[in-house]
Each structure stands twice: as structure tokens, then as C-alpha cells.
PDB file of N, CA and C in Angstrom:
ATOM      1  N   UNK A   1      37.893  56.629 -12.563  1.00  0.00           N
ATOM      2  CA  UNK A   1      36.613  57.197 -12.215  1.00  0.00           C
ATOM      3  C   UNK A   1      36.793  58.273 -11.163  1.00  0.00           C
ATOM      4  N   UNK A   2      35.831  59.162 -11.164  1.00  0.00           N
ATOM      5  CA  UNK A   2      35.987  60.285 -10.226  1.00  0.00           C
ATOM      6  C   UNK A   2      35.092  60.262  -9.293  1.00  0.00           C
ATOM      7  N   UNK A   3      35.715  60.540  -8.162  1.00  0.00           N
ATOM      8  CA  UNK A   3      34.878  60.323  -6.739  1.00  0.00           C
ATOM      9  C   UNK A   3      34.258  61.745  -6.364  1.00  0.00           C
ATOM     10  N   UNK A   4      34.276  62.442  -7.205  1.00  0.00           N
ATOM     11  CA  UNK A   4      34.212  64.252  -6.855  1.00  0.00           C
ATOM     12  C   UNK A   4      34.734  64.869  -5.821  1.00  0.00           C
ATOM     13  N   UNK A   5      36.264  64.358  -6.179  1.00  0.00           N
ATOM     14  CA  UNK A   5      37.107  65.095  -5.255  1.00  0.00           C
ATOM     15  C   UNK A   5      37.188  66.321  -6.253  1.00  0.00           C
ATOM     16  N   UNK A   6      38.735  67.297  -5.367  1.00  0.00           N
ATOM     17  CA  UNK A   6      39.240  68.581  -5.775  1.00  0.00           C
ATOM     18  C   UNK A   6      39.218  68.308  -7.610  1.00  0.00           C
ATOM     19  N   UNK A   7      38.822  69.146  -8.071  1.00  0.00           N
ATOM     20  CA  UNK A   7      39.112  69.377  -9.443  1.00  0.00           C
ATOM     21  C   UNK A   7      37.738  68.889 -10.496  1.00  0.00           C
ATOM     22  N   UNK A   8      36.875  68.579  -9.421  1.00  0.00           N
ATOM     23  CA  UNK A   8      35.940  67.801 -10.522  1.00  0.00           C
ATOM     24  C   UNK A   8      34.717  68.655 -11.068  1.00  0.00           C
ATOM     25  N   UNK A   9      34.700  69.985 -10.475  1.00  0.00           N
ATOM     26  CA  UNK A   9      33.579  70.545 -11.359  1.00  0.00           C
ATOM     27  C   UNK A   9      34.140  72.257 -11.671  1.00  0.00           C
ATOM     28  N   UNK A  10      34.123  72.982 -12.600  1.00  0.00           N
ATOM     29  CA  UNK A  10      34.640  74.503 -12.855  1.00  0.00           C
ATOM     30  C   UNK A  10      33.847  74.759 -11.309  1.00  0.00           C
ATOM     31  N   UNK A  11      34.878  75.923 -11.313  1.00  0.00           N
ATOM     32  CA  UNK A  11      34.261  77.178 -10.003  1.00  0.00           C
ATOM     33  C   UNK A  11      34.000  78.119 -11.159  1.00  0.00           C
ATOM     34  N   UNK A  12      32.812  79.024 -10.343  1.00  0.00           N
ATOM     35  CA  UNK A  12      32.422  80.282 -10.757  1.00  0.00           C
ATOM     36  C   UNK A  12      32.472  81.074 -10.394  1.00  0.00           C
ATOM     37  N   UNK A  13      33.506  81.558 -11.130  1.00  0.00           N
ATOM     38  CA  UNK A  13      34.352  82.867 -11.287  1.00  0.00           C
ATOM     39  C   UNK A  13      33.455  84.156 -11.620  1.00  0.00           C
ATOM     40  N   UNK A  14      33.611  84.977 -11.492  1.00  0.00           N
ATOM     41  CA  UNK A  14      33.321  86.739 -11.881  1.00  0.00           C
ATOM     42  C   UNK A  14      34.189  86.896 -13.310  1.00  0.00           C
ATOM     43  N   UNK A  15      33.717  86.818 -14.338  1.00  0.00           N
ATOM     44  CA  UNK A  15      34.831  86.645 -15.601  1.00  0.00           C
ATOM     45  C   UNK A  15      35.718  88.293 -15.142  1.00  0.00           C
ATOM     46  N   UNK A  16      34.608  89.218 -15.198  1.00  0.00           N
ATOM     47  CA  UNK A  16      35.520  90.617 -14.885  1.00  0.00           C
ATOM     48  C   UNK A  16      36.692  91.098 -13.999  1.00  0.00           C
ATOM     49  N   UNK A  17      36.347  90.012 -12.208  1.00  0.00           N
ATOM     50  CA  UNK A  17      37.181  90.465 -11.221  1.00  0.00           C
ATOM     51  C   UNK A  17      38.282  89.591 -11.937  1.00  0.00           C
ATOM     52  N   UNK A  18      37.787  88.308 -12.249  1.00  0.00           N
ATOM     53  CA  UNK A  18      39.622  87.419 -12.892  1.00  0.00           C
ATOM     54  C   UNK A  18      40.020  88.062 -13.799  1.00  0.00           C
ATOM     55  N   UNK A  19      39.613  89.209 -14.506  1.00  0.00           N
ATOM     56  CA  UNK A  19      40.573  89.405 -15.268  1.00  0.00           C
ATOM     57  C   UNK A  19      41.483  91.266 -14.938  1.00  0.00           C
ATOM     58  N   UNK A  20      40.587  91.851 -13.817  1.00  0.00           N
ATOM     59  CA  UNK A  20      41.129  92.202 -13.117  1.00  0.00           C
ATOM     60  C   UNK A  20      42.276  91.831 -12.241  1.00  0.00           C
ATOM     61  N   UNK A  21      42.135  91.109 -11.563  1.00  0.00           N
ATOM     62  CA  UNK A  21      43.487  89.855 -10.863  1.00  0.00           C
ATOM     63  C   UNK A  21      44.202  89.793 -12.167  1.00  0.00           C
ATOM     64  N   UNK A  22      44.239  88.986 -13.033  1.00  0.00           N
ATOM     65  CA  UNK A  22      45.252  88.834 -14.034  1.00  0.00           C
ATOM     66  C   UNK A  22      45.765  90.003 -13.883  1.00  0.00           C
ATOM     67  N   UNK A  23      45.288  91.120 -14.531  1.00  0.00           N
ATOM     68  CA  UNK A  23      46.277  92.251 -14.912  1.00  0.00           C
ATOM     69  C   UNK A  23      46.884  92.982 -14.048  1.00  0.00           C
ATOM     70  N   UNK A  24      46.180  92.539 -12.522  1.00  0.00           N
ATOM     71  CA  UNK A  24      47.154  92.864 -11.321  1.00  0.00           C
ATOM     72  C   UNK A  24      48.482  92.000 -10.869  1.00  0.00           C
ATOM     73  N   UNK A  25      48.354  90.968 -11.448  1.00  0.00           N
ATOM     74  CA  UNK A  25      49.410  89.804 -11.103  1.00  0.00           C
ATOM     75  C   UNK A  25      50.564  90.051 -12.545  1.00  0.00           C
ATOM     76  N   UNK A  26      49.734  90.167 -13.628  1.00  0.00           N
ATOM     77  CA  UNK A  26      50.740  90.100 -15.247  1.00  0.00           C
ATOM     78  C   UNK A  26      50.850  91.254 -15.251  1.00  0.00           C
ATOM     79  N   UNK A  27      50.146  92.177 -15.253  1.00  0.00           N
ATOM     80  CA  UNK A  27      50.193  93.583 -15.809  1.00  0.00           C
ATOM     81  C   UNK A  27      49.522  93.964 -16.925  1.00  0.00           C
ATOM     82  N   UNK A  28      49.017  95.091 -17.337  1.00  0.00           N
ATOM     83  CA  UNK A  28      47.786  95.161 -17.936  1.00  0.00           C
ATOM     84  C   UNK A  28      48.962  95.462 -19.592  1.00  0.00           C
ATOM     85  N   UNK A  29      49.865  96.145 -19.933  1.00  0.00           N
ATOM     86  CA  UNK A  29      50.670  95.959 -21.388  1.00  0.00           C
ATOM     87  C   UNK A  29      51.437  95.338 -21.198  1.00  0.00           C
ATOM     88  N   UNK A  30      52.150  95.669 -22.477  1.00  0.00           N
ATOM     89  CA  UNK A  30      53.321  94.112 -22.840  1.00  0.00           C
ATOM     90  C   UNK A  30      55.021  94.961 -22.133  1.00  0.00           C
ATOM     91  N   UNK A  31      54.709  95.941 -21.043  1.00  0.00           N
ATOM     92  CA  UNK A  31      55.941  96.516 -20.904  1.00  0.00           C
ATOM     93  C   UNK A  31      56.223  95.789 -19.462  1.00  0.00           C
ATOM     94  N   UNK A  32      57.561  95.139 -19.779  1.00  0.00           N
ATOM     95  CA  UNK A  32      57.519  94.193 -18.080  1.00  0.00           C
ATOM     96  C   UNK A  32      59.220  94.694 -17.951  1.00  0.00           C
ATOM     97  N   UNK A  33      59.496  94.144 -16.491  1.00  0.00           N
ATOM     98  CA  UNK A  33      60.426  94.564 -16.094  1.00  0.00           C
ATOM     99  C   UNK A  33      61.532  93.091 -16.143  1.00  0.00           C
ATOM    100  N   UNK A  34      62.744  93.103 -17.069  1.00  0.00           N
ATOM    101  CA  UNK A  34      63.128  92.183 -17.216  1.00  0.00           C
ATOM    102  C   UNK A  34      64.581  92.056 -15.803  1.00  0.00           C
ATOM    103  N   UNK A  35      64.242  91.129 -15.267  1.00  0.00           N
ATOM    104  CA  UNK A  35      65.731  91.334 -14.359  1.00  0.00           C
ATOM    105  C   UNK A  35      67.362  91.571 -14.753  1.00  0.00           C
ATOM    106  N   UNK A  36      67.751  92.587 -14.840  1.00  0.00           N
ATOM    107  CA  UNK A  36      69.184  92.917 -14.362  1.00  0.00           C
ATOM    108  C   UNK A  36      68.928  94.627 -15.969  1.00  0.00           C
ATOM    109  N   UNK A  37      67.941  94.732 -16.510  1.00  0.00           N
ATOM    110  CA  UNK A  37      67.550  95.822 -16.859  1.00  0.00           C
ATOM    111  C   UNK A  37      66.779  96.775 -16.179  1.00  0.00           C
ATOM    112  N   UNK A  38      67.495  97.871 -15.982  1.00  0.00           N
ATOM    113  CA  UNK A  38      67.012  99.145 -15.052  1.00  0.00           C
ATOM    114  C   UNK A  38      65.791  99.956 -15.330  1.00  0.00           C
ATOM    115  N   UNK A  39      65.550  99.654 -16.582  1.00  0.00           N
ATOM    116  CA  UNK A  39      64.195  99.768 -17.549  1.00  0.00           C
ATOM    117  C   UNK A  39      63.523  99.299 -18.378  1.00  0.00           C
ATOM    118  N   UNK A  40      62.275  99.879 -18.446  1.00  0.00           N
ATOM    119  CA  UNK A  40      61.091  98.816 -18.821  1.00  0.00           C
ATOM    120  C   UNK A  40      61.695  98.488 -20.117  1.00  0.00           C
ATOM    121  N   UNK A  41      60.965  97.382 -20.806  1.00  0.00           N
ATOM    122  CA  UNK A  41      61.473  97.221 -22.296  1.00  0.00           C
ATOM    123  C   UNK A  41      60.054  96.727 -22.998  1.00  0.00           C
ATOM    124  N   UNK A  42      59.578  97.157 -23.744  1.00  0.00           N
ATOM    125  CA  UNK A  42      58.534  96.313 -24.843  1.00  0.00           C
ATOM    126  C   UNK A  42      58.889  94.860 -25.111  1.00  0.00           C
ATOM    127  N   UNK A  43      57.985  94.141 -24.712  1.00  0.00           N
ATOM    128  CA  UNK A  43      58.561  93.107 -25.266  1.00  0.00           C
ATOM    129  C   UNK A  43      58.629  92.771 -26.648  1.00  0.00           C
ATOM    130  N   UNK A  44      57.996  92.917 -27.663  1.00  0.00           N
ATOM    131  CA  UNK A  44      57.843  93.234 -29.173  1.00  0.00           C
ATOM    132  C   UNK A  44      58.970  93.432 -29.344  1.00  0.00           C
ATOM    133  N   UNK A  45      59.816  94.581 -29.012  1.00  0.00           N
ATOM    134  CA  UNK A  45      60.832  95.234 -29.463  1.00  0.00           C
ATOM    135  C   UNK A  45      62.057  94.503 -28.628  1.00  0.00           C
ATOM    136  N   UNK A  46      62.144  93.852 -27.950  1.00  0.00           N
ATOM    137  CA  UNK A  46      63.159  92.471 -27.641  1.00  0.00           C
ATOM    138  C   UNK A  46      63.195  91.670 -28.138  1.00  0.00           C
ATOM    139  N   UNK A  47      61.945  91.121 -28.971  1.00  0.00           N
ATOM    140  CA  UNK A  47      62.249  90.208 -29.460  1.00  0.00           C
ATOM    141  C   UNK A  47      62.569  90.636 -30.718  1.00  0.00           C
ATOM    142  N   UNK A  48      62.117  91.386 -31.383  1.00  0.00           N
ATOM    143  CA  UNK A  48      62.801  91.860 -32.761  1.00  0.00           C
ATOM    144  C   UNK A  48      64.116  92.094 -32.757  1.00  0.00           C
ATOM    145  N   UNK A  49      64.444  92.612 -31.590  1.00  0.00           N
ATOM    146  CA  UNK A  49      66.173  92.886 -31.587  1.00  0.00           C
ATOM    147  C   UNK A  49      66.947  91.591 -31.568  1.00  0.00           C
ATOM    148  N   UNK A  50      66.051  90.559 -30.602  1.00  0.00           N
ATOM    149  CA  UNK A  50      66.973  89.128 -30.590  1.00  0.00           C
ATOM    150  C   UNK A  50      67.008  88.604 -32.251  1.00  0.00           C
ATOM    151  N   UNK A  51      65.983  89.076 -32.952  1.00  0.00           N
ATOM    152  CA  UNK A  51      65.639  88.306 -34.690  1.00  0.00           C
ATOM    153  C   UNK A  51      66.935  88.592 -35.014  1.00  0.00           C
ATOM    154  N   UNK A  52      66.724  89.898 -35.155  1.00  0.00           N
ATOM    155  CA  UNK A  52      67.884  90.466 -35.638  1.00  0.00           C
ATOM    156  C   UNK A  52      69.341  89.883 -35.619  1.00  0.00           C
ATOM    157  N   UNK A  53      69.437  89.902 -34.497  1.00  0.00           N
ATOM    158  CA  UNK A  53      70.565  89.873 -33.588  1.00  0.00           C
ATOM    159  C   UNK A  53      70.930  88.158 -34.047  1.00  0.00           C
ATOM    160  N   UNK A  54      70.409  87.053 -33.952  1.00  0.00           N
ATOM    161  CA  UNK A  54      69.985  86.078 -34.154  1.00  0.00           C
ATOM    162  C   UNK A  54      70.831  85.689 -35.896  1.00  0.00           C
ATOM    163  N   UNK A  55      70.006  86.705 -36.984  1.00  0.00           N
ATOM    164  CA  UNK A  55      69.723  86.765 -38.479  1.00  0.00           C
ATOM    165  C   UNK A  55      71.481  87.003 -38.385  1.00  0.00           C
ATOM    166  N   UNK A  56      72.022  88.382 -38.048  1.00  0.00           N
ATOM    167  CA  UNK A  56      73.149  88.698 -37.835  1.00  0.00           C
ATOM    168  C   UNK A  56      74.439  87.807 -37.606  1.00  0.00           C
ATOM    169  N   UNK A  57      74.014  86.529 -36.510  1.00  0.00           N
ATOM    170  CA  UNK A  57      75.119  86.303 -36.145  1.00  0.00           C
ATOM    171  C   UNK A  57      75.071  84.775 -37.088  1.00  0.00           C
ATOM    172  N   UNK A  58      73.948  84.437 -37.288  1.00  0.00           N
ATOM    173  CA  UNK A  58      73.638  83.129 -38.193  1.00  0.00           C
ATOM    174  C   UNK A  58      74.813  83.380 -39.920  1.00  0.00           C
ATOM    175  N   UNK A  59      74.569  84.574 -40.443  1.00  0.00           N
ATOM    176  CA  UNK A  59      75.107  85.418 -41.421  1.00  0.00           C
ATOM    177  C   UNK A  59      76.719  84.862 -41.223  1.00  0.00           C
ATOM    178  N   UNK A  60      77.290  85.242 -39.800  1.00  0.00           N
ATOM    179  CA  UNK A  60      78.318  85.493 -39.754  1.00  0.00           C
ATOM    180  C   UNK A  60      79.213  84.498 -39.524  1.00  0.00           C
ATOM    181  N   UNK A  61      78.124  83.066 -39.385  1.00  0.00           N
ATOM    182  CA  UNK A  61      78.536  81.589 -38.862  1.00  0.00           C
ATOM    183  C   UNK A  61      78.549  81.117 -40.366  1.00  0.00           C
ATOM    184  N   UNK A  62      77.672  81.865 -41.211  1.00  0.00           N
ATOM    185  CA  UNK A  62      77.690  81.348 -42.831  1.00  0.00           C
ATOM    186  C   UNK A  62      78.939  81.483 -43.304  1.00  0.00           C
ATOM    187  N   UNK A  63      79.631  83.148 -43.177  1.00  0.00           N
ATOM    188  CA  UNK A  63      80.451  83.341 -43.848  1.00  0.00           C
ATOM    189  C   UNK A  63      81.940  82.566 -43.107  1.00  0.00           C
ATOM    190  N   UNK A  64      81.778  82.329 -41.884  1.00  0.00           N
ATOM    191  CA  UNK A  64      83.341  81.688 -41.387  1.00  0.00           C
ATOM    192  C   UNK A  64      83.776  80.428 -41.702  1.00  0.00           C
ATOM    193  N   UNK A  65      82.038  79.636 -42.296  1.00  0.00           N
ATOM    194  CA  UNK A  65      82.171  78.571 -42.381  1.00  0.00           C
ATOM    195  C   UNK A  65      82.613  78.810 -44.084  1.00  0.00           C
ATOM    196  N   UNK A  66      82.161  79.002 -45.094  1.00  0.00           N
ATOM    197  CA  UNK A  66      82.755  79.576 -45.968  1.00  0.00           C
ATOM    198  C   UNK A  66      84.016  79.789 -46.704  1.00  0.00           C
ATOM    199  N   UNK A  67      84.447  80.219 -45.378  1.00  0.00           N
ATOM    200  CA  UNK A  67      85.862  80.989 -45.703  1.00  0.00           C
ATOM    201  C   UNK A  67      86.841  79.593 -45.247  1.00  0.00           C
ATOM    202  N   UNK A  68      86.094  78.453 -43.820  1.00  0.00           N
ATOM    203  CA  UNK A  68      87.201  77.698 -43.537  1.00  0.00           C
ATOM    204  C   UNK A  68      87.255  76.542 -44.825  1.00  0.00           C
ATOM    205  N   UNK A  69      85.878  76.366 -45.633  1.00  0.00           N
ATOM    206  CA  UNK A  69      86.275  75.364 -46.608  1.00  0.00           C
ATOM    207  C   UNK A  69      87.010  76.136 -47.642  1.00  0.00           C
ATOM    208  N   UNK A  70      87.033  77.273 -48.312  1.00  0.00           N
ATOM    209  CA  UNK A  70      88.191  77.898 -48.868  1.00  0.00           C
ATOM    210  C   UNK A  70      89.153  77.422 -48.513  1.00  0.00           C
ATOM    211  N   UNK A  71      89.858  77.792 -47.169  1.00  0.00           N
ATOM    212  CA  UNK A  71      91.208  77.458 -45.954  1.00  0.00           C
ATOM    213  C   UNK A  71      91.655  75.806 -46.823  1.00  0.00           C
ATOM    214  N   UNK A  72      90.510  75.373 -46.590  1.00  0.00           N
ATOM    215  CA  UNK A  72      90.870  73.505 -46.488  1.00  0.00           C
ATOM    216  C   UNK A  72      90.828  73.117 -48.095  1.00  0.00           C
ATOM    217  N   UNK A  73      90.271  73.851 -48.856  1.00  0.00           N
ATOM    218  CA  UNK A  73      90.244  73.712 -50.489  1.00  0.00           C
ATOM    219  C   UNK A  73      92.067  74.516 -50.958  1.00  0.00           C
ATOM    220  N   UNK A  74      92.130  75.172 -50.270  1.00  0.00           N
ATOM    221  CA  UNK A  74      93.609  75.942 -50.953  1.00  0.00           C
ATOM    222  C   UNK A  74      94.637  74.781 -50.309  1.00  0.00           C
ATOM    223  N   UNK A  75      94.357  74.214 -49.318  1.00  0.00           N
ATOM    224  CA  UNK A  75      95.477  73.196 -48.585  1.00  0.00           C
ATOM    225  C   UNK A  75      95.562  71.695 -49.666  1.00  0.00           C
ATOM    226  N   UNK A  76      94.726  71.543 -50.126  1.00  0.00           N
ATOM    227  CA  UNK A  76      94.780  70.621 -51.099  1.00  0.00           C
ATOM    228  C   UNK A  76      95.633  70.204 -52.004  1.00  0.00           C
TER     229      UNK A  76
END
């Protein structure tokens, strides 16, 4: 049961100034500054590169694995 302590009823907010604050705290686009990159990056376009990048190396875990049951089929 609640005694109406902290948390027990919404505050009323200014919907406009909070979302002012937000975009002063997040930033108003999706261009953020990632640490140990010297420039901005889209985030969209990071993560497409990780897909990629991701699709790429998954590919390349297909083919080694592949090639080692070949390896272990010719040892037979």
C-alpha cells in the first residue's frame, strides 16, 4: 500500500520545455559523438556498416567451417 510518499502521483510537466531539455541533454538528430571517433557519425549508417560487417564475417565463419569438414572428410 502507498503512503503517498515520493513517486506516488505524475508531476506536471510543460510537455514543450521537456522536450526541449531532452534535445538539450540527447541532442536534437541521430548524429552523436561516439568516443575515440574524431567525427560525428550517423548512427543509421553505423549500424548498417556493423550489418554488413557482421553478414561478412558470419560468410567467412561459413566457409572455414566448410573447408575444415572437407580437411577431416579427406583424412578419413
Amino acid at each position: 500500500m502507498s503512503d503517498g510518499g515520493k513517486g506516488d502521483s505524475y508531476r506536471k510537466v510543460d510537455l514543450e520545455k521537456w522536450s526541449r531539455n531532452y534535445d538539450n541533454i540527447f541532442g536534437k538528430n541521430k548524429n552523436v559523438r561516439v568516443s575515440g571517433v574524431p567525427y560525428e557519425v550517423d548512427l543509421s549508417d553505423m549500424i548498417m556498416e556493423l550489418e554488413r560487417e557482421n553478414f561478412m564475417l558470419r560468410a567467412r565463419n561459413q566457409r572455414l567451417e566448410e573447408e575444415l569438414e572437407r580437411t577431416r572428410d579427406d583424412g578419413k
